[in-house]
C-alpha atoms as a PDB file:
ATOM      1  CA  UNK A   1       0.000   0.000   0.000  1.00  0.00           C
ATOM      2  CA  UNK A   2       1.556   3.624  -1.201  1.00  0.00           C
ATOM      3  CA  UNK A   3       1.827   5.976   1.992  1.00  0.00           C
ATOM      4  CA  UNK A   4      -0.683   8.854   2.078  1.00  0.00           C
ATOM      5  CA  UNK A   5       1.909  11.247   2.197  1.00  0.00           C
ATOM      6  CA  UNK A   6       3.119  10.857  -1.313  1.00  0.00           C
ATOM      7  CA  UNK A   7      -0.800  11.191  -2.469  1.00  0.00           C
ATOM      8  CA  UNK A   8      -1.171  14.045  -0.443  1.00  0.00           C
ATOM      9  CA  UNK A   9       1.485  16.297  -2.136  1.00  0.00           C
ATOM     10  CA  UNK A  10      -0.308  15.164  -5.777  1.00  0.00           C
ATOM     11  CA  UNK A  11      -2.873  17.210  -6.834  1.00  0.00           C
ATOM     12  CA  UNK A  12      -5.019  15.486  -9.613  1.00  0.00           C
ATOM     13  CA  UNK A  13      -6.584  11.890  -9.708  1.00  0.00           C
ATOM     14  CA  UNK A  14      -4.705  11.200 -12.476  1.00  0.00           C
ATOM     15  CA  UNK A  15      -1.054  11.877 -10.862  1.00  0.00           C
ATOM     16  CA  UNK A  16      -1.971  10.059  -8.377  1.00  0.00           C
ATOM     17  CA  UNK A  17      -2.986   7.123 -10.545  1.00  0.00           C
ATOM     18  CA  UNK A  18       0.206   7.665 -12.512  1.00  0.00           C
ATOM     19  CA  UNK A  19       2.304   8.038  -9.237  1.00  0.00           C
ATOM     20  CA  UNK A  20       0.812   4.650  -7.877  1.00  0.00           C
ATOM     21  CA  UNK A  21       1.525   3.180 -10.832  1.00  0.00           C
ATOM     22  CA  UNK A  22       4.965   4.170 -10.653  1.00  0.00           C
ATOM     23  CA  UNK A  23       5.448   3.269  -6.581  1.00  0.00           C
ATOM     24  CA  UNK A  24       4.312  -0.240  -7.179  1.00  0.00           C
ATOM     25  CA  UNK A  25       6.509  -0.720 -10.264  1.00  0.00           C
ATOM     26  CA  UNK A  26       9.805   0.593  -9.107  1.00  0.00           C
ATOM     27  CA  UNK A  27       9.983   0.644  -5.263  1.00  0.00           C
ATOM     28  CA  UNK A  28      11.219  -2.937  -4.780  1.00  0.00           C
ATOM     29  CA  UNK A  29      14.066  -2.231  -6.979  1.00  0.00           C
ATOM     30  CA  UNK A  30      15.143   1.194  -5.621  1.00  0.00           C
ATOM     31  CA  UNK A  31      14.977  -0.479  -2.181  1.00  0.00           C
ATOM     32  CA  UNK A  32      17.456  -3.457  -3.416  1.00  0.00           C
ATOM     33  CA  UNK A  33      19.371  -1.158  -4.977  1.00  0.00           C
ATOM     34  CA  UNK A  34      19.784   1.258  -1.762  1.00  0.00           C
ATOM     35  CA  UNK A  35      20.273  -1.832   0.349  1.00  0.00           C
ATOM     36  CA  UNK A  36      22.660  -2.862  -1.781  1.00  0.00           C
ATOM     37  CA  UNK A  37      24.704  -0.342  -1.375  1.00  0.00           C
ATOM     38  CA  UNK A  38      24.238   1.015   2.728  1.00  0.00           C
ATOM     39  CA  UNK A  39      23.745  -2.508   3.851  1.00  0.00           C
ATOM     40  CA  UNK A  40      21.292  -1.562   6.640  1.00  0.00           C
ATOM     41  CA  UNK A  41      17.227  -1.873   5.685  1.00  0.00           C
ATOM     42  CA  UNK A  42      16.337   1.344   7.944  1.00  0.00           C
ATOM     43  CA  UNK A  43      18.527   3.284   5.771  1.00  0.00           C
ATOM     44  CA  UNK A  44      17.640   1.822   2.754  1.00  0.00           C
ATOM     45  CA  UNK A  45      13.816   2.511   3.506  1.00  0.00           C
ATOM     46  CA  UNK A  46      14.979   6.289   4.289  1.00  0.00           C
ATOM     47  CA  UNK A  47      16.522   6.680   0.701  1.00  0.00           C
ATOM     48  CA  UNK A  48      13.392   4.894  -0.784  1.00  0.00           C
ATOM     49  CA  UNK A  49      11.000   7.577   1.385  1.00  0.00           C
ATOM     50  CA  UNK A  50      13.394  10.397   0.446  1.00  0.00           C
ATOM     51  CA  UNK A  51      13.254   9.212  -3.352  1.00  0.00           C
ATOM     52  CA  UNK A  52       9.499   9.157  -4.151  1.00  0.00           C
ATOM     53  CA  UNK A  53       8.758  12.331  -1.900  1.00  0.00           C
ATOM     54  CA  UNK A  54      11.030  13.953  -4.073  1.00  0.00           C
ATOM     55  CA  UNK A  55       9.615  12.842  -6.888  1.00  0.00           C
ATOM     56  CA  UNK A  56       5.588  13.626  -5.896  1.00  0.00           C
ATOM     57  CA  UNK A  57       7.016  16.762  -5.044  1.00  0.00           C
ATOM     58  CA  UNK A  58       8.113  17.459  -8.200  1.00  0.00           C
ATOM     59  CA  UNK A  59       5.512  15.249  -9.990  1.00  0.00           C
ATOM     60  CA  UNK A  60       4.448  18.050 -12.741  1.00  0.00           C
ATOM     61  CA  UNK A  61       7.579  18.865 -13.722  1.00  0.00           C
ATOM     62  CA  UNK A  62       8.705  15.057 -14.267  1.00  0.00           C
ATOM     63  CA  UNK A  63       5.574  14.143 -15.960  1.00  0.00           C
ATOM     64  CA  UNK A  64       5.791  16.891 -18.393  1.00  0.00           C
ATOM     65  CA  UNK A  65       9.480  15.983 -19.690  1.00  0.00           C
ATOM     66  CA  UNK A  66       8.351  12.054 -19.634  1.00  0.00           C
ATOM     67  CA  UNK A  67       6.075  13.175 -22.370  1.00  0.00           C
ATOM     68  CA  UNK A  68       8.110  15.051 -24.814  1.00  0.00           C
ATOM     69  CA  UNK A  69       9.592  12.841 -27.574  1.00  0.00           C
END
């Protein structure tokens, strides 16, 4: 289940559709990743947290430049 707090900073039902979307898809692997490298799940979590607040935060911007071809 995708924490309220990303949903929260979104401001359309369709960013946060997209943004789910992208949670489910890609926070198992960014956790892995981080893990991978700090070796400690609590930190790895915290870069995983830090990560996709960053990106709701900055959700507009990031879906406007995925669009361009």
């Amino acid at each position: 289940m995708i924490p309220m707090i990303y949903l929260s900073v979104l401001k359309s039902e369709e960013d946060k559709v997209k943004f789910e979307e992208i949670y489910n898809e890609y926070r198992q692997a960014l956790f892995l990743s981080a893990y991978s490298i700090l070796h400690d799940p609590e930190d790895a979590e915290d870069v995983v947290e830090d990560t996709f607040l960053t990106v709701a935060d900055n959700f507009t911007e990031i879906s406007k430049k995925a669009v361009r071809k």
